[in-house]
PDB file of N, CA and C in Angstrom:
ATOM      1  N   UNK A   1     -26.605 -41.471 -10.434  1.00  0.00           N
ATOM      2  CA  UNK A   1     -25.874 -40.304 -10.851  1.00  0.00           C
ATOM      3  C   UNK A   1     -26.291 -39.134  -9.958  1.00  0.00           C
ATOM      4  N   UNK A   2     -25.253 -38.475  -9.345  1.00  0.00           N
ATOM      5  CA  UNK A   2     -26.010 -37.453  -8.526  1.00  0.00           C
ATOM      6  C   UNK A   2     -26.414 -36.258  -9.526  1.00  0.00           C
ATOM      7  N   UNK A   3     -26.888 -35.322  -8.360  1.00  0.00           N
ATOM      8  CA  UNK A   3     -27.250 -33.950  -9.262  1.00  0.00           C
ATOM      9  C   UNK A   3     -26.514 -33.021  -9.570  1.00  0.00           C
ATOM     10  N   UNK A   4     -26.410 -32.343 -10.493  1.00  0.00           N
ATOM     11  CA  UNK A   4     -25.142 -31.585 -11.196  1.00  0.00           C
ATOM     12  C   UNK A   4     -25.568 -30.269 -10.315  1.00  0.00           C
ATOM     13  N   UNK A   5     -24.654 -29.534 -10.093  1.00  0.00           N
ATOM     14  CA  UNK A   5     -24.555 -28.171  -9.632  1.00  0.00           C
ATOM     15  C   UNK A   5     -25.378 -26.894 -10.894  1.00  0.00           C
ATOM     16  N   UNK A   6     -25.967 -25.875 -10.254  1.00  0.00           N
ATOM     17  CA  UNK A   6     -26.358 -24.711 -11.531  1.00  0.00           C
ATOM     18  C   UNK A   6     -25.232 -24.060 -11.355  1.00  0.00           C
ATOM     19  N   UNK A   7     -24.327 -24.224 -12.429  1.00  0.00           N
ATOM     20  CA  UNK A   7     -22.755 -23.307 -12.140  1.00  0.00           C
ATOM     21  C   UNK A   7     -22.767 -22.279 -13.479  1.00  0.00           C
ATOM     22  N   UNK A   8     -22.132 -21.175 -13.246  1.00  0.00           N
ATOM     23  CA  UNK A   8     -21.860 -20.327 -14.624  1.00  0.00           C
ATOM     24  C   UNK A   8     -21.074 -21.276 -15.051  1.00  0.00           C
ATOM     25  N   UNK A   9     -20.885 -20.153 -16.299  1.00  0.00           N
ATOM     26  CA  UNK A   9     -19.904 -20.701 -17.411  1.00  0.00           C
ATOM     27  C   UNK A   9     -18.257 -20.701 -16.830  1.00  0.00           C
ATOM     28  N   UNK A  10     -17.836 -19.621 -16.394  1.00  0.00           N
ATOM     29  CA  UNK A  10     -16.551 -19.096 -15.370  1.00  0.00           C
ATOM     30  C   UNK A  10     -16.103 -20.120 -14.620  1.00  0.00           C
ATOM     31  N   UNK A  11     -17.276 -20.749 -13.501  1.00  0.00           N
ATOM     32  CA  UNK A  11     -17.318 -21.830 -12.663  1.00  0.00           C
ATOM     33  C   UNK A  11     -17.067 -22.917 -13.128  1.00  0.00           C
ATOM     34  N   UNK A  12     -17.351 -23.174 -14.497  1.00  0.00           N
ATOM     35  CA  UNK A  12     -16.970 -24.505 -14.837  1.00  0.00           C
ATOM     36  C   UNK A  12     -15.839 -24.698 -15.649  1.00  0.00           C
ATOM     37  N   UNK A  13     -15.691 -23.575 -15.999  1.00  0.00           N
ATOM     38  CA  UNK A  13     -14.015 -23.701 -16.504  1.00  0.00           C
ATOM     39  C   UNK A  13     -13.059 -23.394 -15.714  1.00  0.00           C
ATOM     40  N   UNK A  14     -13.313 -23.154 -14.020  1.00  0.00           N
ATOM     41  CA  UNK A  14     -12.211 -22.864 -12.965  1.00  0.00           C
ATOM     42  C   UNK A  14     -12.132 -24.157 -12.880  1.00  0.00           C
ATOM     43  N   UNK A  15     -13.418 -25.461 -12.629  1.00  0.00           N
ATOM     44  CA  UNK A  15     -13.691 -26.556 -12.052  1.00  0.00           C
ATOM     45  C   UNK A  15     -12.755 -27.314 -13.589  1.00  0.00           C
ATOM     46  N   UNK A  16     -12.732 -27.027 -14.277  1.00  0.00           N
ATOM     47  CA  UNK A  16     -11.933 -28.127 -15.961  1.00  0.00           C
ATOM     48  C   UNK A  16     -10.893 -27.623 -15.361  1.00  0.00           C
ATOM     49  N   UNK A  17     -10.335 -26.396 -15.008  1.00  0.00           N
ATOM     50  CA  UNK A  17      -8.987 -26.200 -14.755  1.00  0.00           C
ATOM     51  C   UNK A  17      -8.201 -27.218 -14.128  1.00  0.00           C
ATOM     52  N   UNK A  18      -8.719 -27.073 -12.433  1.00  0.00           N
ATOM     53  CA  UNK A  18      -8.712 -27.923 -12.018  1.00  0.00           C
ATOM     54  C   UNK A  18      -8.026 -29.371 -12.189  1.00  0.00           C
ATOM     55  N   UNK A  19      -8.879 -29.818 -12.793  1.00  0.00           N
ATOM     56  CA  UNK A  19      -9.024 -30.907 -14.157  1.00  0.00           C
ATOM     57  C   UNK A  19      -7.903 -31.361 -14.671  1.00  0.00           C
ATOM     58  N   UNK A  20      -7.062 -30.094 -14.879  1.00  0.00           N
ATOM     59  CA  UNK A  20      -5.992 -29.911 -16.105  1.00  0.00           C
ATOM     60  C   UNK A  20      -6.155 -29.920 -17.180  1.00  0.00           C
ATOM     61  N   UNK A  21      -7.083 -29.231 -17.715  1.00  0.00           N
ATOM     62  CA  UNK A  21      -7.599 -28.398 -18.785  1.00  0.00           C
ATOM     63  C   UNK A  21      -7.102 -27.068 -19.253  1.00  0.00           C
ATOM     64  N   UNK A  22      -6.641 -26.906 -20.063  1.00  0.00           N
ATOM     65  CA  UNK A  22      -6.313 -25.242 -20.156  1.00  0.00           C
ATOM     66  C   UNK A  22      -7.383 -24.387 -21.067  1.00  0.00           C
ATOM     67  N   UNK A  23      -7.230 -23.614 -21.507  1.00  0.00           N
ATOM     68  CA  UNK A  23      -8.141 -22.317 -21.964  1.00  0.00           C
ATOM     69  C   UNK A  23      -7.155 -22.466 -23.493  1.00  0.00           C
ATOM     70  N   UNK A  24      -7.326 -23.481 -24.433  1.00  0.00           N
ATOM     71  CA  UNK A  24      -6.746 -23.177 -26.221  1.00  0.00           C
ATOM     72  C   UNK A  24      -7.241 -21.372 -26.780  1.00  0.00           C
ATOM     73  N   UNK A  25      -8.643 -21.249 -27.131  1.00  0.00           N
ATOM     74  CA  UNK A  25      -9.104 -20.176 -27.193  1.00  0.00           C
ATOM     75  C   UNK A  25     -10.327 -19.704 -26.881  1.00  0.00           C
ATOM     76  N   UNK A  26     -10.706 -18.687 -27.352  1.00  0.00           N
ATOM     77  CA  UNK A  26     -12.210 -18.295 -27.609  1.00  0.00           C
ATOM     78  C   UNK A  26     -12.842 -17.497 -28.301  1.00  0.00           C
ATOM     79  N   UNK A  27     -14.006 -17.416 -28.785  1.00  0.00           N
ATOM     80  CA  UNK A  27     -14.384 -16.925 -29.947  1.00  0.00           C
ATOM     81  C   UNK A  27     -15.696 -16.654 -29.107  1.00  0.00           C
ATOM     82  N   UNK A  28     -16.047 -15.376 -29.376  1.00  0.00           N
ATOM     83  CA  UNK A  28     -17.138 -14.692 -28.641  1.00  0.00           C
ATOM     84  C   UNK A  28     -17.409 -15.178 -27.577  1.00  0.00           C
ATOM     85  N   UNK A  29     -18.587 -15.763 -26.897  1.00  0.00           N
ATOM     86  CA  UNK A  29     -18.637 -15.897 -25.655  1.00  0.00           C
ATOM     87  C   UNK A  29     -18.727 -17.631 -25.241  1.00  0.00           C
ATOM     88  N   UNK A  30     -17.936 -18.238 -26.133  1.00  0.00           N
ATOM     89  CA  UNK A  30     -17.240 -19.471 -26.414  1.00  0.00           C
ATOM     90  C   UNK A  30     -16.322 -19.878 -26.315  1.00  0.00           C
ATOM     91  N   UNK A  31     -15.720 -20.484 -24.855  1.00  0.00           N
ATOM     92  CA  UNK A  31     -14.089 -20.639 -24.715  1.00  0.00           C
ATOM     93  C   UNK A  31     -13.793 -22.296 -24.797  1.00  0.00           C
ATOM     94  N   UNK A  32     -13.025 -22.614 -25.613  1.00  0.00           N
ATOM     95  CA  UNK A  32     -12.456 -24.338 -25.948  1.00  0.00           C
ATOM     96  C   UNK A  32     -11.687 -24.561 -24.993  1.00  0.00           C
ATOM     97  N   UNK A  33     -11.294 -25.688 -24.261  1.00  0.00           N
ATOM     98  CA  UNK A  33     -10.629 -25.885 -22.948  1.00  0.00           C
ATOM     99  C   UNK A  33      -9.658 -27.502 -24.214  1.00  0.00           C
ATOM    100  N   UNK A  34      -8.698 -27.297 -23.644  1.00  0.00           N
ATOM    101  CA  UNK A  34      -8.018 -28.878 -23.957  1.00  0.00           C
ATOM    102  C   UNK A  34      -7.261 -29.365 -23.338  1.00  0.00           C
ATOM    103  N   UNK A  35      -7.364 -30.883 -23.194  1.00  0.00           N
ATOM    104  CA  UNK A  35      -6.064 -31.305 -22.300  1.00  0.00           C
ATOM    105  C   UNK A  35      -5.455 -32.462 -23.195  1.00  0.00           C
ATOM    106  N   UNK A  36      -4.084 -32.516 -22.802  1.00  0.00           N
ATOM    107  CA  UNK A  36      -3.582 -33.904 -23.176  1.00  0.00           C
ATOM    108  C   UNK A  36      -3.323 -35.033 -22.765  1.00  0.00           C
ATOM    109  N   UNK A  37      -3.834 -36.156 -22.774  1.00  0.00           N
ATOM    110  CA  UNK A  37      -3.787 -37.320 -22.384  1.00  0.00           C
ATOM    111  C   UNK A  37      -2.793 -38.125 -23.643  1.00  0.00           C
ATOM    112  N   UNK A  38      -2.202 -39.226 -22.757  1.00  0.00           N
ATOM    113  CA  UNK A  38      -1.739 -40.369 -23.637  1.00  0.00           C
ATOM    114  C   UNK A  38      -2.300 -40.774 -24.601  1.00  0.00           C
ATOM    115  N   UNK A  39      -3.658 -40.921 -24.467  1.00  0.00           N
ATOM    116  CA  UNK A  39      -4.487 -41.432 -25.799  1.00  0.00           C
ATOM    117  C   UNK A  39      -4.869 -40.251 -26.609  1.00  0.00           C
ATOM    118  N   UNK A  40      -4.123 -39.305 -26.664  1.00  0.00           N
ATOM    119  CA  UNK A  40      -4.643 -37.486 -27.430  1.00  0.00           C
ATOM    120  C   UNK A  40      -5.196 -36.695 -26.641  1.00  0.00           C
ATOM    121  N   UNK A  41      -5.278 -35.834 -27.805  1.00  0.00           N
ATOM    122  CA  UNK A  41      -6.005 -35.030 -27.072  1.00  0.00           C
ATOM    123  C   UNK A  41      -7.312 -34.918 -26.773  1.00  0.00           C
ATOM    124  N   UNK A  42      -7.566 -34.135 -25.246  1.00  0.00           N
ATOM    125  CA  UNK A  42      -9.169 -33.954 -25.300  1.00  0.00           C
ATOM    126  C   UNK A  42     -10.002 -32.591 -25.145  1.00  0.00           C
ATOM    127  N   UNK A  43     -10.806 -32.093 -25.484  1.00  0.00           N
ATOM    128  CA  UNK A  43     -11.091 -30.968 -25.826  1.00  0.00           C
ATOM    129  C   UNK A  43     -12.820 -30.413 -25.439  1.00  0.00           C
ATOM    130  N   UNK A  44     -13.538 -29.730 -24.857  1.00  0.00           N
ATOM    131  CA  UNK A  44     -14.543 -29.087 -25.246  1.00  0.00           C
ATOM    132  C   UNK A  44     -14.865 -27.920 -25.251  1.00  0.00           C
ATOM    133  N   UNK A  45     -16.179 -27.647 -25.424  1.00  0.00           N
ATOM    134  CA  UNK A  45     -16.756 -25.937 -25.697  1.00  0.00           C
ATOM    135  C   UNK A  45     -17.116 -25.610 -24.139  1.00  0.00           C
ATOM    136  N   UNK A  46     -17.094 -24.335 -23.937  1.00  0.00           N
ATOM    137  CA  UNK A  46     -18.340 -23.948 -22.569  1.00  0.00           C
ATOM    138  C   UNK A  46     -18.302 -22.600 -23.016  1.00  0.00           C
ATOM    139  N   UNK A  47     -19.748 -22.625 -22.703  1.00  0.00           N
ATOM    140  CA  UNK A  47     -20.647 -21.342 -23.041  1.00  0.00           C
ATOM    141  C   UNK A  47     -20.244 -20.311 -21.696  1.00  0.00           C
ATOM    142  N   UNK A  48     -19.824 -18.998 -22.074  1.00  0.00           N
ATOM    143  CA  UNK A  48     -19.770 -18.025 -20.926  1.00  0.00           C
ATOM    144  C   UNK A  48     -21.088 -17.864 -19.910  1.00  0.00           C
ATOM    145  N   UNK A  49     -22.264 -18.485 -20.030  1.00  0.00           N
ATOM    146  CA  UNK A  49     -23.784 -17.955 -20.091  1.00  0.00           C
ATOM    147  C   UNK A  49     -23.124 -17.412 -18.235  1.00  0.00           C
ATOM    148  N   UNK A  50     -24.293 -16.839 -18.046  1.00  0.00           N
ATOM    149  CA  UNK A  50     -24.617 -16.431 -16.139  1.00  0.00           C
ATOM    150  C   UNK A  50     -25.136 -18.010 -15.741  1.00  0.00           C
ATOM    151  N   UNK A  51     -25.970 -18.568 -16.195  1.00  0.00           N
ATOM    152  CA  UNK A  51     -25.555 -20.080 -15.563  1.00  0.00           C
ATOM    153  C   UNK A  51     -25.761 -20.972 -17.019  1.00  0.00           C
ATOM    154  N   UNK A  52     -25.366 -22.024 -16.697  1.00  0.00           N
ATOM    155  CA  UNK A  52     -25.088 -23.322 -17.556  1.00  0.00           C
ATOM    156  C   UNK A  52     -26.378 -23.679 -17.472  1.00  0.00           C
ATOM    157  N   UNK A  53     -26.892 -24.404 -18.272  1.00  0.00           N
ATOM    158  CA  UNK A  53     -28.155 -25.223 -18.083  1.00  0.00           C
ATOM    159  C   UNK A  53     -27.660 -26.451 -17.839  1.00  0.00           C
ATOM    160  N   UNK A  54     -28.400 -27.705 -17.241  1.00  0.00           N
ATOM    161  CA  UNK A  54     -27.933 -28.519 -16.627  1.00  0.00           C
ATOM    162  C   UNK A  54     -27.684 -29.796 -17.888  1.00  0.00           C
ATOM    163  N   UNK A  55     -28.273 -29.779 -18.645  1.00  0.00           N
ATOM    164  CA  UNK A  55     -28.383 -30.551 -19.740  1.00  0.00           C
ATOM    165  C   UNK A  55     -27.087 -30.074 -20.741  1.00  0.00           C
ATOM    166  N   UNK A  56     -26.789 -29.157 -20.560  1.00  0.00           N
ATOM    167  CA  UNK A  56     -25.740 -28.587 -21.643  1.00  0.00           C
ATOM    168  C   UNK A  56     -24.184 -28.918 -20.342  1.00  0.00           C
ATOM    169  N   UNK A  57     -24.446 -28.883 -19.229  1.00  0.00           N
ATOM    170  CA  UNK A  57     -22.937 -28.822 -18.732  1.00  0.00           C
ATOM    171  C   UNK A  57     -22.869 -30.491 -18.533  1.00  0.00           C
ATOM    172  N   UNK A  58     -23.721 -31.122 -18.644  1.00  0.00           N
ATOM    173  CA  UNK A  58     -23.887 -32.775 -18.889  1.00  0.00           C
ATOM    174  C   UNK A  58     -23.335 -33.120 -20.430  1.00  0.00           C
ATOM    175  N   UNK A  59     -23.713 -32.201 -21.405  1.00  0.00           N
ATOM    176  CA  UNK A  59     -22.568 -32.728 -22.414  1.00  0.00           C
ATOM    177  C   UNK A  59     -21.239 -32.042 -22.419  1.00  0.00           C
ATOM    178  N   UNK A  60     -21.359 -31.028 -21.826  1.00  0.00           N
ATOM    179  CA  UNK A  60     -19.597 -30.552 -21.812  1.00  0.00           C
ATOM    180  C   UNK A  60     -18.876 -31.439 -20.879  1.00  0.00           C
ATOM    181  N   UNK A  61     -19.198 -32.610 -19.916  1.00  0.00           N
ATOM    182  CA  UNK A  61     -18.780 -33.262 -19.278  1.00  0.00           C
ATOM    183  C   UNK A  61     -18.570 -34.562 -20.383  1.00  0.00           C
ATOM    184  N   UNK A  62     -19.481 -34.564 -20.842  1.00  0.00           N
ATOM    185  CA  UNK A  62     -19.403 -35.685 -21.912  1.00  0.00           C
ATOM    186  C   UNK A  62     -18.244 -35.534 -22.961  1.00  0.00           C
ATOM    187  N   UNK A  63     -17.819 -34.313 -23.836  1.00  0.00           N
ATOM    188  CA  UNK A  63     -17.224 -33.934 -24.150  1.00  0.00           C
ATOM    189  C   UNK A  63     -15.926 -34.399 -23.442  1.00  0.00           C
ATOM    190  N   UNK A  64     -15.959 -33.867 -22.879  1.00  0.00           N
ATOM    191  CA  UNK A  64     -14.366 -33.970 -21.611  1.00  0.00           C
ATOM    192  C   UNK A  64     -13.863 -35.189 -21.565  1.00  0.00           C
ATOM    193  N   UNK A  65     -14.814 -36.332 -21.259  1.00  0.00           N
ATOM    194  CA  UNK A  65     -14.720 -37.255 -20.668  1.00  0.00           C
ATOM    195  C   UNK A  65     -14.112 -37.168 -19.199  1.00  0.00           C
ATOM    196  N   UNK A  66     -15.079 -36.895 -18.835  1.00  0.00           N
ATOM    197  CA  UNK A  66     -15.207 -36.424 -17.173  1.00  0.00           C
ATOM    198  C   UNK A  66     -16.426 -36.719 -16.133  1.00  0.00           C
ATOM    199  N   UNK A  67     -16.369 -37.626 -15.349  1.00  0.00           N
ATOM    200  CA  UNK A  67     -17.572 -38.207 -14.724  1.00  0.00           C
ATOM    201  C   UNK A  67     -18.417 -37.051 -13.835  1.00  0.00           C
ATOM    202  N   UNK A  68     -19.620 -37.032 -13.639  1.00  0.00           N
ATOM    203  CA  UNK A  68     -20.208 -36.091 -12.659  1.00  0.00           C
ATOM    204  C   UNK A  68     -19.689 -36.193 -11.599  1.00  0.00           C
ATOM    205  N   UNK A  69     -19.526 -37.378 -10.928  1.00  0.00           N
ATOM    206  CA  UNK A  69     -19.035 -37.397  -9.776  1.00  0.00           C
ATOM    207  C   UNK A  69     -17.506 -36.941  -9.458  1.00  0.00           C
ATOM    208  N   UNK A  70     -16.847 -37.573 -10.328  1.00  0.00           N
ATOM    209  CA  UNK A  70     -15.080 -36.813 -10.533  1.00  0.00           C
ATOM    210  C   UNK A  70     -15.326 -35.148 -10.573  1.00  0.00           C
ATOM    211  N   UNK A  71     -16.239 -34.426 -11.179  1.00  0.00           N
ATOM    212  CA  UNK A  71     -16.359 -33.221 -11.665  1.00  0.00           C
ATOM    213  C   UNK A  71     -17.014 -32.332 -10.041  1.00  0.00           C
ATOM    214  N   UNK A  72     -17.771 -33.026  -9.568  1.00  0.00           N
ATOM    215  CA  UNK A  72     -18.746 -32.643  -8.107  1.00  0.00           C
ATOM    216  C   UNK A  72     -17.601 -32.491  -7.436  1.00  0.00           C
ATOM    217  N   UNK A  73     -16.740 -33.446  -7.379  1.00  0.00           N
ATOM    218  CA  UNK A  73     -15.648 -33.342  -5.981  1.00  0.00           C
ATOM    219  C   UNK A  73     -14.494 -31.800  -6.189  1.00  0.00           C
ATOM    220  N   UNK A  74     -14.175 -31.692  -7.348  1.00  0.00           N
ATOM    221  CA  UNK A  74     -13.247 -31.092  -7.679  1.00  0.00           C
ATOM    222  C   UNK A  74     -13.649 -29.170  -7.724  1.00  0.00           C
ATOM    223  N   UNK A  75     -15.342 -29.609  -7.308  1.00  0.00           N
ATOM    224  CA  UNK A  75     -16.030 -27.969  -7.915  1.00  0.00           C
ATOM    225  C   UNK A  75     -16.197 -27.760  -6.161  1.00  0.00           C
ATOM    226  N   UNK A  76     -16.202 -25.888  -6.455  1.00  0.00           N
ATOM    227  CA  UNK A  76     -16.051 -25.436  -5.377  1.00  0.00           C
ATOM    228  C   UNK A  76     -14.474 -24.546  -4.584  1.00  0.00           C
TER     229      UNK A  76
END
């Protein structure tokens, strides 16, 4: 598994965009991203923080269902 990037919160919801994720809502400094797939929908949280901790943007990937490596190529 490679190594995840230290990205803000901003950064990783440009990188879900990407993705094809959109922005559902947000509630304080908590924005829900969702997309739709054939099999439903899919959905997670990301924290606005100045950076992500690396362990927390590893479950918002998890969340997603989104591989590190699919996620590495697309950031930037």
């Amino acid at each position: 598994m490679p190594n995840l990037p230290h990205l803000s919160g901003k950064e990783i919801i440009r990188t879900l965009e990407r993705l094809g994720f959109v922005q559902a809502r947000q509630r304080g400094s908590h924005v829900v991203m969702k997309k739709s797939t054939p099999e439903g929908s899919i959905g997670c949280v990301v924290p606005l923080h100045g950076e992500v901790a690396i362990g927390t943007l590893h479950s918002i990937l998890k969340q997603a269902k989104v591989s590190p490596d699919e996620f590495i190529k697309v950031t930037k």
